[in-house]
C-alpha atoms as a PDB file:
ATOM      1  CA  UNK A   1     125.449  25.867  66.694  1.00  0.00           C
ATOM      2  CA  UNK A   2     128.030  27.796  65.125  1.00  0.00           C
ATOM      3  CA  UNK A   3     128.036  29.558  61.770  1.00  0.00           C
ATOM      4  CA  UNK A   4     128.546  27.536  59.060  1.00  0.00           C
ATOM      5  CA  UNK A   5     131.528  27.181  57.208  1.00  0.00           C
ATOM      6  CA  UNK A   6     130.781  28.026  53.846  1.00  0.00           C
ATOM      7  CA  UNK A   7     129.882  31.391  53.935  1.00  0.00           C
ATOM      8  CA  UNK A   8     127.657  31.465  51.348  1.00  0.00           C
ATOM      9  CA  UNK A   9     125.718  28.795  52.881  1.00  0.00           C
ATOM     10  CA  UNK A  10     125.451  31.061  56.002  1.00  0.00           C
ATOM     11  CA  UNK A  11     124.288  33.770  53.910  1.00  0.00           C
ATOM     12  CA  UNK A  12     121.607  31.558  52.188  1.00  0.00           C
ATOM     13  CA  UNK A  13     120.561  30.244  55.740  1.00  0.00           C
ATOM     14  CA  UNK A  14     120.274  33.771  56.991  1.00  0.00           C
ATOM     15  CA  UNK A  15     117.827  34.928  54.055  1.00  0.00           C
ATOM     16  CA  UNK A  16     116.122  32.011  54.320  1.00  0.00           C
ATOM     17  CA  UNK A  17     115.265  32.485  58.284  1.00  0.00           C
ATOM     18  CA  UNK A  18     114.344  36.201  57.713  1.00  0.00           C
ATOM     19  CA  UNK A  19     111.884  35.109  55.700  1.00  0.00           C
ATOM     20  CA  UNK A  20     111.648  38.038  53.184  1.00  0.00           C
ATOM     21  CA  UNK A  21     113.084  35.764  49.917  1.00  0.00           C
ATOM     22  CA  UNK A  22     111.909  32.463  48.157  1.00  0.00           C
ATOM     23  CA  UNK A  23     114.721  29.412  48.537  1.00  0.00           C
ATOM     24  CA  UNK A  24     114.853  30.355  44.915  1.00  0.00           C
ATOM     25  CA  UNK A  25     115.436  33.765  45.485  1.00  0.00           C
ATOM     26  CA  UNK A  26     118.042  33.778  48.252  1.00  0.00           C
ATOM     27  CA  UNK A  27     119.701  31.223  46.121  1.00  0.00           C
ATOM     28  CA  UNK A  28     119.788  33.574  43.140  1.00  0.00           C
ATOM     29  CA  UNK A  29     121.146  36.699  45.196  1.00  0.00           C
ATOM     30  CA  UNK A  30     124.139  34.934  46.349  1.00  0.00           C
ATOM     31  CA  UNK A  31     125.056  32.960  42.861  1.00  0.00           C
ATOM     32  CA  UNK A  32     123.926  35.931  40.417  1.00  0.00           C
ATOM     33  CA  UNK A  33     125.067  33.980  36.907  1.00  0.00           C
ATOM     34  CA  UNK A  34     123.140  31.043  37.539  1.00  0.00           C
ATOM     35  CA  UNK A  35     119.591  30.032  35.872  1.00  0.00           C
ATOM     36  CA  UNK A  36     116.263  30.540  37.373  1.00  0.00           C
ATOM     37  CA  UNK A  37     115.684  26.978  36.921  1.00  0.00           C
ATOM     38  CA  UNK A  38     119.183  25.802  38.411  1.00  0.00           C
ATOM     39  CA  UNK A  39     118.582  27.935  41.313  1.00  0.00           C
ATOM     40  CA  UNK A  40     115.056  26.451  42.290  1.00  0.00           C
ATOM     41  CA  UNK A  41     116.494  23.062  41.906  1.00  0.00           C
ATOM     42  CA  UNK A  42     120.369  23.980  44.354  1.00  0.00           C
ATOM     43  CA  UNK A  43     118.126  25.869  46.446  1.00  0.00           C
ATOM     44  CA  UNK A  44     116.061  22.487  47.453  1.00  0.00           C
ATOM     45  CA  UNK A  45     119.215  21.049  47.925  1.00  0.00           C
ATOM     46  CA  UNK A  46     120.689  23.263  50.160  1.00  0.00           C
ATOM     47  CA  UNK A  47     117.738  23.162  52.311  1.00  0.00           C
ATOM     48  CA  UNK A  48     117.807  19.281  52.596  1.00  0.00           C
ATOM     49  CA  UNK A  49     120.876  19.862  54.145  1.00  0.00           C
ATOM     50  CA  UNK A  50     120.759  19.225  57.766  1.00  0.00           C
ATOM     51  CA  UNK A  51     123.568  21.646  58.688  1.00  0.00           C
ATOM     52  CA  UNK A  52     121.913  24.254  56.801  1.00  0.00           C
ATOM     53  CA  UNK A  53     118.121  23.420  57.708  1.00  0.00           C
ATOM     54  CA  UNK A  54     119.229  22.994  61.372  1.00  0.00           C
ATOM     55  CA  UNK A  55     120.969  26.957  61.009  1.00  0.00           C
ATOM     56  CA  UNK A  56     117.966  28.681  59.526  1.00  0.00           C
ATOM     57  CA  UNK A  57     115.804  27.458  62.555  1.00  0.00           C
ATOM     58  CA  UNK A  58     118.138  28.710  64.598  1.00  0.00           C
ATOM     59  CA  UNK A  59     118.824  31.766  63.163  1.00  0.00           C
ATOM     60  CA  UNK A  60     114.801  32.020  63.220  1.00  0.00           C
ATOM     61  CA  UNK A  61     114.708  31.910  66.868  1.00  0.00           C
ATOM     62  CA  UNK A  62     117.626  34.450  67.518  1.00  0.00           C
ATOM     63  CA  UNK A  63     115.133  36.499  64.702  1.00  0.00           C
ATOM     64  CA  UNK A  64     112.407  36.131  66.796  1.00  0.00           C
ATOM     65  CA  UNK A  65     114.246  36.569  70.198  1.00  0.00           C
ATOM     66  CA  UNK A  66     115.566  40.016  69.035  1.00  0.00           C
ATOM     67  CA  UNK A  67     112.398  41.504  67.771  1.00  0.00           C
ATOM     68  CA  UNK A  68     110.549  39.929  70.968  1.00  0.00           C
ATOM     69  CA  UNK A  69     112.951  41.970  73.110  1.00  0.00           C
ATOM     70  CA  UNK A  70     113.162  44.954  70.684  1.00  0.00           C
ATOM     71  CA  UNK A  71     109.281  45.202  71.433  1.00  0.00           C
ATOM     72  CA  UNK A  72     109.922  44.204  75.227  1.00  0.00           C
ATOM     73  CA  UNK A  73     112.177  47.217  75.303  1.00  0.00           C
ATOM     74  CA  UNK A  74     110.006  50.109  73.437  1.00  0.00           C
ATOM     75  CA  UNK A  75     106.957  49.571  74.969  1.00  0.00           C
ATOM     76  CA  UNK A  76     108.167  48.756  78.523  1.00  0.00           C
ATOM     77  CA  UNK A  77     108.523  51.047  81.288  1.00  0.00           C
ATOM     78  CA  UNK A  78     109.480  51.344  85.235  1.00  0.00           C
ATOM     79  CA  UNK A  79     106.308  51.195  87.207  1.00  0.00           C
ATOM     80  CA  UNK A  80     107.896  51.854  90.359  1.00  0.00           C
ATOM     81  CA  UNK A  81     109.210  54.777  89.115  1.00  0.00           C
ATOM     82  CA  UNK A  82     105.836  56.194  87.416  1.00  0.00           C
ATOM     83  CA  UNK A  83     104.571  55.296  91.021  1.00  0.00           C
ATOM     84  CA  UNK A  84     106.964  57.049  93.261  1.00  0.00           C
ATOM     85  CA  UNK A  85     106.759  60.112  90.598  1.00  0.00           C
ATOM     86  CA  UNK A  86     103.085  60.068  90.720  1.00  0.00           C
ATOM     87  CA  UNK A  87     103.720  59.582  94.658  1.00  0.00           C
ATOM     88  CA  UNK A  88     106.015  62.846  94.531  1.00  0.00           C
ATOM     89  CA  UNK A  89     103.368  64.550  92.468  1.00  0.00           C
ATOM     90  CA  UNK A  90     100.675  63.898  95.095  1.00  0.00           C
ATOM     91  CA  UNK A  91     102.543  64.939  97.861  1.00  0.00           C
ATOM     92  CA  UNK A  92     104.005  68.599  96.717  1.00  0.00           C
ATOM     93  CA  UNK A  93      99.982  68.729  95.378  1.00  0.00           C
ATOM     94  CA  UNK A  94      98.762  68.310  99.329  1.00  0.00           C
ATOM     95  CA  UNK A  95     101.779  70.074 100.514  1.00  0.00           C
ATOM     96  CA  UNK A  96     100.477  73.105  98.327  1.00  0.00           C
ATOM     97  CA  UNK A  97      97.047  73.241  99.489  1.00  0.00           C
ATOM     98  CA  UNK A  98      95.767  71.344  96.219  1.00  0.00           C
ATOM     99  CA  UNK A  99      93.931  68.819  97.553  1.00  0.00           C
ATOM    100  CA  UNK A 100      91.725  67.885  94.914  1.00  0.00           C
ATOM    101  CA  UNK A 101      94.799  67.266  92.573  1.00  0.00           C
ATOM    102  CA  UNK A 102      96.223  64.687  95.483  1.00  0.00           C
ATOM    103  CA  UNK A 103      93.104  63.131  95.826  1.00  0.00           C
ATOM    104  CA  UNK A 104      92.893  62.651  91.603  1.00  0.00           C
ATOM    105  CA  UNK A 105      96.565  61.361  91.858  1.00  0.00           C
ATOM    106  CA  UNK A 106      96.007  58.885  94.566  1.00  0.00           C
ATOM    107  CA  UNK A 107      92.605  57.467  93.215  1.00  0.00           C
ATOM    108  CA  UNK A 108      94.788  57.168  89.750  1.00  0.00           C
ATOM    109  CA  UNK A 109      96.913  55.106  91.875  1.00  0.00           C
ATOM    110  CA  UNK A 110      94.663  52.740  92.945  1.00  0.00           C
ATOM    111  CA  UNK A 111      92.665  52.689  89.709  1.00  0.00           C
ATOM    112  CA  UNK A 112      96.394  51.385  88.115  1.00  0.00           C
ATOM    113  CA  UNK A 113      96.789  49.007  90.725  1.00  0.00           C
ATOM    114  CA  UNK A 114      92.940  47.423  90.519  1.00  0.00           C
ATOM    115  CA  UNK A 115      91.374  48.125  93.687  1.00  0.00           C
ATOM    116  CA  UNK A 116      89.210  50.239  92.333  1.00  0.00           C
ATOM    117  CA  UNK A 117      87.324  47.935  90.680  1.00  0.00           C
ATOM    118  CA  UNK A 118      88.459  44.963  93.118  1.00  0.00           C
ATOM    119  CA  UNK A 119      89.895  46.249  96.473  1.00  0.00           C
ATOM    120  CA  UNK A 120      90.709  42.979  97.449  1.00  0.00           C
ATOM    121  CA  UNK A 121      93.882  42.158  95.740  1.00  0.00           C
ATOM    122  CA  UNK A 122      95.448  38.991  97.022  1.00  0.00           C
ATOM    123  CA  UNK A 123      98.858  36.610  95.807  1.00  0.00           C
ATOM    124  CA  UNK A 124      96.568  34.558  92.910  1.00  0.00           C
ATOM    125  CA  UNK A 125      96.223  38.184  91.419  1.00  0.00           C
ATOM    126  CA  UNK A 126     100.293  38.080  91.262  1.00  0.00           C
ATOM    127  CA  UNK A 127     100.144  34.448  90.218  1.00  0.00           C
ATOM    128  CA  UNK A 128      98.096  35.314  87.611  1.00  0.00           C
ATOM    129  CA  UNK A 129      95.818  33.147  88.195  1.00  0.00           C
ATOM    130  CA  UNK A 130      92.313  34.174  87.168  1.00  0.00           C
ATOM    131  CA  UNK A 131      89.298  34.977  90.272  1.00  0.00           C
ATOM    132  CA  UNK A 132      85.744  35.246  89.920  1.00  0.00           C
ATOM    133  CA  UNK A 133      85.395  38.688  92.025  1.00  0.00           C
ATOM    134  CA  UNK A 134      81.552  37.686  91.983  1.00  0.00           C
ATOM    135  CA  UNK A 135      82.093  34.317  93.820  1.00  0.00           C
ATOM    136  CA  UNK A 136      82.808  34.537  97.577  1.00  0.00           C
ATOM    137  CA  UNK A 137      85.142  32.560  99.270  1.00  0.00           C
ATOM    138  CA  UNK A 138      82.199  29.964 100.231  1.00  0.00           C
ATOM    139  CA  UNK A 139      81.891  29.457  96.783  1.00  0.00           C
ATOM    140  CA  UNK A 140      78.322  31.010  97.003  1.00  0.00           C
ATOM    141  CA  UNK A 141      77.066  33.282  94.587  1.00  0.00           C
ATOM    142  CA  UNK A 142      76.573  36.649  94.977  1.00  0.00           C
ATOM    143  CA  UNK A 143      75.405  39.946  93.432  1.00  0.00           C
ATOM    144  CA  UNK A 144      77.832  41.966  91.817  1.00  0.00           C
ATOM    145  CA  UNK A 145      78.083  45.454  93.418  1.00  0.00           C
ATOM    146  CA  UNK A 146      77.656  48.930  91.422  1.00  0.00           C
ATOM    147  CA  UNK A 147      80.520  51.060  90.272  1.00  0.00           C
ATOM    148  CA  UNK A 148      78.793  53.481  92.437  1.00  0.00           C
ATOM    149  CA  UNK A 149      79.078  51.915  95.601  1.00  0.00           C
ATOM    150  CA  UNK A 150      82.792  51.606  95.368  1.00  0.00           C
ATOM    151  CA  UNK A 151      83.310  55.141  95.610  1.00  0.00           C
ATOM    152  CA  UNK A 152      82.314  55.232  99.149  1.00  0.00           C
ATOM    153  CA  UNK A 153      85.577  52.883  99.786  1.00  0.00           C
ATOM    154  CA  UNK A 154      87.578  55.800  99.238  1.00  0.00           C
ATOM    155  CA  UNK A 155      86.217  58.549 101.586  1.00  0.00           C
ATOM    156  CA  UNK A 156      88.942  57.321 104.111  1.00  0.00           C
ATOM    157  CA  UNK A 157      91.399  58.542 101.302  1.00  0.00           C
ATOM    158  CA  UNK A 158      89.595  61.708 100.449  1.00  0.00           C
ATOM    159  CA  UNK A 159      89.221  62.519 104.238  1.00  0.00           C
ATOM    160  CA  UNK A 160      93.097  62.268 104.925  1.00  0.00           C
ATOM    161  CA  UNK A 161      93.579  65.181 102.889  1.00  0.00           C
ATOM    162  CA  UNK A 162      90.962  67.381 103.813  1.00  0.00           C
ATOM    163  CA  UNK A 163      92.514  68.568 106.474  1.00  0.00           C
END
């Protein structure tokens, strides 16, 4: 839908969907001289309007859309690119003879990606969908394993740059 005609209407709607006035209010601020009392009562009216009524909720969800993508956008980052630094990072490390910094970086790596705590990633993990990591494919039960047993899944890692 387009912006309405009346301008002042299109004002009101606006207030109205950014939700920091009363109808009242928002009526008030855009006809100063009227009464309090007059500007409850054109207020209500306005908002009975379809045309107007149909622009605030629409103005609401370009509101919402905006701050949705204004959050999307400062908290949001390139993983691949943390990765391939982190990546780069490891490598001049080992190439350097600091192997205990590469190691550090790489077992960050996994840690980020989960197989740390559950080295068996698999396509419901990317569908989101949620998996018991303490059910087995048989659907039998079995015993959860210690956080220090999985270190011992890394020694291949740790033993590549050793040398």
């Amino acid at each position: 839908m387009a912006a309405l005609d009346n301008n002042r209407h299109e004002r009101f709607a606006l207030l109205i969907a950014e939700g920091k006035l009363s109808q009242a209010d928002a009526y008030k601020q855009l006809y100063p001289k009227s009464a309090l009392s007059s500007a409850s009562a054109n207020a209500s009216r306005l908002i009975a309007d379809d045309k107007i009524r149909d622009r605030v909720e629409e103005l609401r969800v370009e509101i919402r859309n905006e701050a949705k993508d204004q959050v999307v956008n400062e908290i949001s980052f390139d993983a691949r690119q943390q990765f391939e630094r982190l990546e780069r990072t490891c490598q001049k490390a080992s190439e350097a003879g600091d192997y205990k910094t590469a190691i550090q970086g790489r077992l960050a790596m996994l840690e980020m990606f989960g197989y740390r705590d559950h080295p068996t990633l698999t396509h419901e993990h990317v569908n989101g969908k949620r998996i018991d990591v303490h059910r087995s494919q048989t659907g039998l039960e079995r015993e959860p394993t210690a956080p220090a047993r999985n270190v011992s899944r890394f020694t291949d890692i740790a033993a590549r740059y050793r040398k």
